[in-house]
PDB file of N, CA and C in Angstrom:
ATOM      1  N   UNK A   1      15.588  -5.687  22.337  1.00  0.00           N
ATOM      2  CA  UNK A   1      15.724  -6.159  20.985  1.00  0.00           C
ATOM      3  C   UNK A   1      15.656  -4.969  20.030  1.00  0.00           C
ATOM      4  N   UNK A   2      16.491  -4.403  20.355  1.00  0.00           N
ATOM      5  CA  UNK A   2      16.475  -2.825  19.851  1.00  0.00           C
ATOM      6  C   UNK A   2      17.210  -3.181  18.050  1.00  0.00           C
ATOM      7  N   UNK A   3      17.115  -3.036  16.971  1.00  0.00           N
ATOM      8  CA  UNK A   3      18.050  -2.617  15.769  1.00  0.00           C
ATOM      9  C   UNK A   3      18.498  -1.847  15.719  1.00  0.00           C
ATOM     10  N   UNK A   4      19.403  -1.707  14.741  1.00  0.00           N
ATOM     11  CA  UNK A   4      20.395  -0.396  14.074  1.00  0.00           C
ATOM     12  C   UNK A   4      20.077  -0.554  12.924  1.00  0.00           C
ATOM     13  N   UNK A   5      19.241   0.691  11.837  1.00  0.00           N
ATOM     14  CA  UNK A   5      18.979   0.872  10.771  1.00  0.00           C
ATOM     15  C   UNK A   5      19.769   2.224  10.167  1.00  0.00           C
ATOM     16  N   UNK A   6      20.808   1.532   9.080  1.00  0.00           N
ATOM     17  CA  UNK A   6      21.162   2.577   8.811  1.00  0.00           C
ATOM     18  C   UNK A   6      20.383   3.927   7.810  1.00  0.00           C
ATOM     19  N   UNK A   7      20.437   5.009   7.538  1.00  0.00           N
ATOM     20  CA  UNK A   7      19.531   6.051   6.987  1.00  0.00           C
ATOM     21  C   UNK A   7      20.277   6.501   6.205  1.00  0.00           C
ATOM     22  N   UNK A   8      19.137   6.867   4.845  1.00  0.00           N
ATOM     23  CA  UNK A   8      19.571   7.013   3.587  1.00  0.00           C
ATOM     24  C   UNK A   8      18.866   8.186   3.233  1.00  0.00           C
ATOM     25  N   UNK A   9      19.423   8.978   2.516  1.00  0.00           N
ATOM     26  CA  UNK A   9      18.433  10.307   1.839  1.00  0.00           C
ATOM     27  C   UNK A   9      17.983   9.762   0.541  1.00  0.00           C
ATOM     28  N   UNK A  10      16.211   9.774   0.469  1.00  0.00           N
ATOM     29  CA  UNK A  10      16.106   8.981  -1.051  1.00  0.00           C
ATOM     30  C   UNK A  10      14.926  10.115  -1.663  1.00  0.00           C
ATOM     31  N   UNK A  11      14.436  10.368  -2.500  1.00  0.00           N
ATOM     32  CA  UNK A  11      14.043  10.824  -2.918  1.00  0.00           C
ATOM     33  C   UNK A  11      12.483  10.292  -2.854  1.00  0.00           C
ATOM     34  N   UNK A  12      11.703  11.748  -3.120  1.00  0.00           N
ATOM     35  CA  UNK A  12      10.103  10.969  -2.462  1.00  0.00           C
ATOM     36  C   UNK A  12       9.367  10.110  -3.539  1.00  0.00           C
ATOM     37  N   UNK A  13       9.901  10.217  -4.662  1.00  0.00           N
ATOM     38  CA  UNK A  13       9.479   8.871  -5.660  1.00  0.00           C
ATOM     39  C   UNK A  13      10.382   7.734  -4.981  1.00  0.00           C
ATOM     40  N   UNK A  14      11.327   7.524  -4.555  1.00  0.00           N
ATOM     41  CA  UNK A  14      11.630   6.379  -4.171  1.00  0.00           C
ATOM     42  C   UNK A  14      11.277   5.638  -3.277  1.00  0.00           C
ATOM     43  N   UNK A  15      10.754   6.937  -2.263  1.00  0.00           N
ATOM     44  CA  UNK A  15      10.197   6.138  -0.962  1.00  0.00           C
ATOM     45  C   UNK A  15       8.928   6.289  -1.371  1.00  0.00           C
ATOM     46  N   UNK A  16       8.140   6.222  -2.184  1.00  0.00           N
ATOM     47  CA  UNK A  16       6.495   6.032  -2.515  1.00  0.00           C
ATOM     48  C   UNK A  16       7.032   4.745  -3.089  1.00  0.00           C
ATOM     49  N   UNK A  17       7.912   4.643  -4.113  1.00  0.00           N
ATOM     50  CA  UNK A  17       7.583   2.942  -4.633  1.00  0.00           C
ATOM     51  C   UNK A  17       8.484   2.039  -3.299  1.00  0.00           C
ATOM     52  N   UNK A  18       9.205   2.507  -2.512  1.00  0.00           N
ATOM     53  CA  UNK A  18       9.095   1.394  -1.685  1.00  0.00           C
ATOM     54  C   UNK A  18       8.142   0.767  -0.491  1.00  0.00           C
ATOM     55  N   UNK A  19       7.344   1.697  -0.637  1.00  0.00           N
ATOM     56  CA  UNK A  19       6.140   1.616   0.034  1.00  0.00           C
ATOM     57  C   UNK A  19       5.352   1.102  -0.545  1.00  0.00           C
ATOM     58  N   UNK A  20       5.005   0.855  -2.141  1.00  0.00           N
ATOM     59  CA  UNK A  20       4.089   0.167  -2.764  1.00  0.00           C
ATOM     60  C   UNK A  20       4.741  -1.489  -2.529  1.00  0.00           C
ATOM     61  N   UNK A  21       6.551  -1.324  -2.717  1.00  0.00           N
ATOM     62  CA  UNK A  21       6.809  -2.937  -2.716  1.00  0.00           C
ATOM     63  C   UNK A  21       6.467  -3.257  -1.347  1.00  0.00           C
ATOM     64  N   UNK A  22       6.448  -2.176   0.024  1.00  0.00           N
ATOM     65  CA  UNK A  22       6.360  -3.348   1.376  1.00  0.00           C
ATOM     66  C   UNK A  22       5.024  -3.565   1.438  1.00  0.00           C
ATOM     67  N   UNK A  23       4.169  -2.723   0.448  1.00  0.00           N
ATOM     68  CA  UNK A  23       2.242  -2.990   0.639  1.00  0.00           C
ATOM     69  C   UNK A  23       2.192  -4.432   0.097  1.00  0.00           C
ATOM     70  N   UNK A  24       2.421  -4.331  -1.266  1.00  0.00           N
ATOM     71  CA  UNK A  24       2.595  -5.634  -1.755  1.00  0.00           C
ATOM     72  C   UNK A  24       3.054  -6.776  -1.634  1.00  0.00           C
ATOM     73  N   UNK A  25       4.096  -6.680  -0.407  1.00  0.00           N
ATOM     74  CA  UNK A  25       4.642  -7.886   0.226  1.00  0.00           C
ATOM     75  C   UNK A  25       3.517  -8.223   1.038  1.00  0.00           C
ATOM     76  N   UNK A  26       3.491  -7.613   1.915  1.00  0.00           N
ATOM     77  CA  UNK A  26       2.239  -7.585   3.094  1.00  0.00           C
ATOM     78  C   UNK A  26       1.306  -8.075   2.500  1.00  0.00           C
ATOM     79  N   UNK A  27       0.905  -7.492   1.332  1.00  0.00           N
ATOM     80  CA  UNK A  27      -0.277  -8.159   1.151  1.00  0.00           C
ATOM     81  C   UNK A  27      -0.594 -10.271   0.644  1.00  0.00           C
ATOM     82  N   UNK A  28       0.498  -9.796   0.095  1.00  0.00           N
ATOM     83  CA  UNK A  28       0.900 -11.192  -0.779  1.00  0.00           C
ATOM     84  C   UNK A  28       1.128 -12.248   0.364  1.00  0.00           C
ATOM     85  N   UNK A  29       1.773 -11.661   1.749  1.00  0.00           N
ATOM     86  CA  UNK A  29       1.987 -13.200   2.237  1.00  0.00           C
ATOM     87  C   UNK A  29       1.360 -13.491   3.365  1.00  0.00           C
ATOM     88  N   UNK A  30       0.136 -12.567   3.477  1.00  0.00           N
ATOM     89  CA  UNK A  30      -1.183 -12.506   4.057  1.00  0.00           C
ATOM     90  C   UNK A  30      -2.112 -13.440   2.944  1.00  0.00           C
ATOM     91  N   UNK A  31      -2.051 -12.916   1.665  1.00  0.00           N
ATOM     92  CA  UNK A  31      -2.958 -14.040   0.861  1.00  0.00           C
ATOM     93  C   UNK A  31      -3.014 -15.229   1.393  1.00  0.00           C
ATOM     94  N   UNK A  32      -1.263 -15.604   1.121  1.00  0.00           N
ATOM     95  CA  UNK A  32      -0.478 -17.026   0.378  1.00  0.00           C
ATOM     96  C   UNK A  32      -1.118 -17.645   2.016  1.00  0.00           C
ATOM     97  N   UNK A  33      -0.841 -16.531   3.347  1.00  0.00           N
ATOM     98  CA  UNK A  33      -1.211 -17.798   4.445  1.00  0.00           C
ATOM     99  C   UNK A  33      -2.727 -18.048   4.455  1.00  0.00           C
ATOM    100  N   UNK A  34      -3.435 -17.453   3.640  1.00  0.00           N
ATOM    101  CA  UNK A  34      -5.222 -17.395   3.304  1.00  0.00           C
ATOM    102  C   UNK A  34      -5.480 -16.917   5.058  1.00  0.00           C
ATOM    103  N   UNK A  35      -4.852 -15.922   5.141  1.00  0.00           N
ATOM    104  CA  UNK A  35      -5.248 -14.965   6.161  1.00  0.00           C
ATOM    105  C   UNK A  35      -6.347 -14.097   5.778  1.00  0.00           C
ATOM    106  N   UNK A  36      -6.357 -13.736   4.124  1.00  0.00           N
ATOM    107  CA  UNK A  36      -7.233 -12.746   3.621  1.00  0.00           C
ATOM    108  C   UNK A  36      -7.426 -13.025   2.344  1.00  0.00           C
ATOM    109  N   UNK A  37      -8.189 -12.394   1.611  1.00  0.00           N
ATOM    110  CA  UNK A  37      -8.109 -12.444   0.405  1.00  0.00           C
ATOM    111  C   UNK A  37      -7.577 -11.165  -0.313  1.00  0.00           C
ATOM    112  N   UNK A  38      -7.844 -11.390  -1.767  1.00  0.00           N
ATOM    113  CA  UNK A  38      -7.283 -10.151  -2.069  1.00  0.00           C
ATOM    114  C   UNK A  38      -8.979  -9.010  -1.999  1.00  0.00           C
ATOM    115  N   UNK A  39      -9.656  -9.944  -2.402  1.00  0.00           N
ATOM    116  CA  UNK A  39     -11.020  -8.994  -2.691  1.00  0.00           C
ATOM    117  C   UNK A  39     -11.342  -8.023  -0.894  1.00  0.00           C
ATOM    118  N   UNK A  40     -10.848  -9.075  -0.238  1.00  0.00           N
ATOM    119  CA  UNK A  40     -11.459  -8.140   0.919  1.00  0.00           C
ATOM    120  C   UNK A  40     -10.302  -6.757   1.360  1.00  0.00           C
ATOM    121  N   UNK A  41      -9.181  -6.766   1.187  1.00  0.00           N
ATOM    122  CA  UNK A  41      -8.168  -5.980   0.805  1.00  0.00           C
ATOM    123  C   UNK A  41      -8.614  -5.362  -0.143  1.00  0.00           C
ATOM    124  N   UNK A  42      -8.961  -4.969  -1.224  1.00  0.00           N
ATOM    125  CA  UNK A  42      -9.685  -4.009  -1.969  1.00  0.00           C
ATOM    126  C   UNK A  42     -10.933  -3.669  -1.846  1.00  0.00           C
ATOM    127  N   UNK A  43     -12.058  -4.446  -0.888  1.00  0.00           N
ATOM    128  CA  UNK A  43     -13.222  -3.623  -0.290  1.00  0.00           C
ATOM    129  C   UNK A  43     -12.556  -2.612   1.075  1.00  0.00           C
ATOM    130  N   UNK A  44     -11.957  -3.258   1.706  1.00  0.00           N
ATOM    131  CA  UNK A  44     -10.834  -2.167   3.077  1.00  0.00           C
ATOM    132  C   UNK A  44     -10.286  -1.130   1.999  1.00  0.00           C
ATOM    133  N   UNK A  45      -9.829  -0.878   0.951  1.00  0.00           N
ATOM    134  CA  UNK A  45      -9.250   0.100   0.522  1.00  0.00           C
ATOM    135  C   UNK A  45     -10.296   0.942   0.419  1.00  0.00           C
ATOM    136  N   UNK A  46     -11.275   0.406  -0.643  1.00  0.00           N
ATOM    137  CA  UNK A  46     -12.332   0.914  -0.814  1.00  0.00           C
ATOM    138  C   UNK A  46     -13.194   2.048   0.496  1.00  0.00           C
ATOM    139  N   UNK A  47     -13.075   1.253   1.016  1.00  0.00           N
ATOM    140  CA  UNK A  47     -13.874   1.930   2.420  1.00  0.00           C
ATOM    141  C   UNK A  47     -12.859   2.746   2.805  1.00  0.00           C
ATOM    142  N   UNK A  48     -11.337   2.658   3.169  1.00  0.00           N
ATOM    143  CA  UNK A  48     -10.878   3.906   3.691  1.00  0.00           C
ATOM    144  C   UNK A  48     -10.639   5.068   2.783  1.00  0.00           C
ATOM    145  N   UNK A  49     -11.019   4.822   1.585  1.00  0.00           N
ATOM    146  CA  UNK A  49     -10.964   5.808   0.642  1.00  0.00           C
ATOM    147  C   UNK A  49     -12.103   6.479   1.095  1.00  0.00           C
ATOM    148  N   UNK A  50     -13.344   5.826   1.117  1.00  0.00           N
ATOM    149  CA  UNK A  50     -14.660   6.799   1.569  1.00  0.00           C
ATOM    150  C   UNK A  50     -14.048   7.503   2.564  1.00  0.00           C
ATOM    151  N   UNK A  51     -13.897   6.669   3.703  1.00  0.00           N
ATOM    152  CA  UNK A  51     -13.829   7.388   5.025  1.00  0.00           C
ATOM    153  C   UNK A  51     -12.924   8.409   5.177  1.00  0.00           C
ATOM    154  N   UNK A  52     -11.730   8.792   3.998  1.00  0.00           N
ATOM    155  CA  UNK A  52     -10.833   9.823   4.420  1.00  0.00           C
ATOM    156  C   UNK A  52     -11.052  10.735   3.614  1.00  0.00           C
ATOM    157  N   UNK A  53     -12.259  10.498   2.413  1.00  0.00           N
ATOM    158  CA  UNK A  53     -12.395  11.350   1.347  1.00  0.00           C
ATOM    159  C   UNK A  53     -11.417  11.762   0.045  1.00  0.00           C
ATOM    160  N   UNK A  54     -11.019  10.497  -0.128  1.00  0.00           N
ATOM    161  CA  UNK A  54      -9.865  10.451  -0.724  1.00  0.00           C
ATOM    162  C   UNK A  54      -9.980   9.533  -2.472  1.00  0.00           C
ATOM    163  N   UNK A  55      -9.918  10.304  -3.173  1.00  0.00           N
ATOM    164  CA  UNK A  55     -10.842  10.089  -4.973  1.00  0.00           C
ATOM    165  C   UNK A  55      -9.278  10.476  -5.459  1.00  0.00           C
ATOM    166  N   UNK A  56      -8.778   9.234  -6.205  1.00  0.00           N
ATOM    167  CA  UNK A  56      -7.821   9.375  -7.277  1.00  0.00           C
ATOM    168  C   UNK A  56      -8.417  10.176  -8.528  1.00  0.00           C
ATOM    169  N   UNK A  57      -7.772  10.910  -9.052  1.00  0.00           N
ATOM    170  CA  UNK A  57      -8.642  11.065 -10.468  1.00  0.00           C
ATOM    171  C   UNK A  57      -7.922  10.627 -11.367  1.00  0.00           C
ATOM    172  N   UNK A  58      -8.686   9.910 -12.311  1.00  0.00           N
ATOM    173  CA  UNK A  58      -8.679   8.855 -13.426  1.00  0.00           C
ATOM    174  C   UNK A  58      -8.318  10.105 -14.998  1.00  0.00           C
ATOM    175  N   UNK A  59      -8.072   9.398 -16.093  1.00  0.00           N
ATOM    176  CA  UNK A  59      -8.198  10.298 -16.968  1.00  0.00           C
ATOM    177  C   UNK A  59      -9.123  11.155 -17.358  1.00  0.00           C
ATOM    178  N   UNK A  60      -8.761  12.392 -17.777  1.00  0.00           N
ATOM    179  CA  UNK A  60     -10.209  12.718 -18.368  1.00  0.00           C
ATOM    180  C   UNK A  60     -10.615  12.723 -19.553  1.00  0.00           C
ATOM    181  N   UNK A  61     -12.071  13.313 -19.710  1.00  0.00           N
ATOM    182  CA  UNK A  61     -12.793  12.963 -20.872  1.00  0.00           C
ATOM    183  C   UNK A  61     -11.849  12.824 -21.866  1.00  0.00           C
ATOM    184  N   UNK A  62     -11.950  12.043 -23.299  1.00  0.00           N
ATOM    185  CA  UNK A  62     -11.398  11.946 -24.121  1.00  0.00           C
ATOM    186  C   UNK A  62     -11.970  12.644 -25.669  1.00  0.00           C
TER     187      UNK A  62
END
C-alpha cells in the first residue's frame, strides 16, 4: 500500500505553517472524538518544552 507523493520546493515559512495546519488538524479531531482534551495537549506541550529545554521568548520589557 505504497503512495506516490508528488514533491514540491516550498519555502521554510511555508512548511512551518503547514505543519501548524496538520498540528491543528490532529489536534482538533482527537478533541471532537473526546480522545483528549485540549488542556491535556497543552500540559504534554508544556512538559516537552521542559524536557527539551526549549523557552519561546515572549516580548520584552516594555
Amino acid at each position: 500500500m505504497s503512495e506516490e507523493f508528488e514533491t514540491e520546493k516550498v519555502s521554510i515559512e511555508e512548511a512551518m505553517q503547514m505543519q501548524i495546519y496538520t498540528t491543528q488538524a490532529l489536534m482538533d479531531v482527537l478533541v471532537d472524538k473526546g480522545l483528549i482534551t485540549y488542556q491535556e495537549i497543552l500540559t504534554r506541550v508544556e512538559a516537552l518544552k521542559k524536557e527539551h529545554g526549549l523557552e519561546i521568548a515572549g516580548p520584552g520589557p516594555q
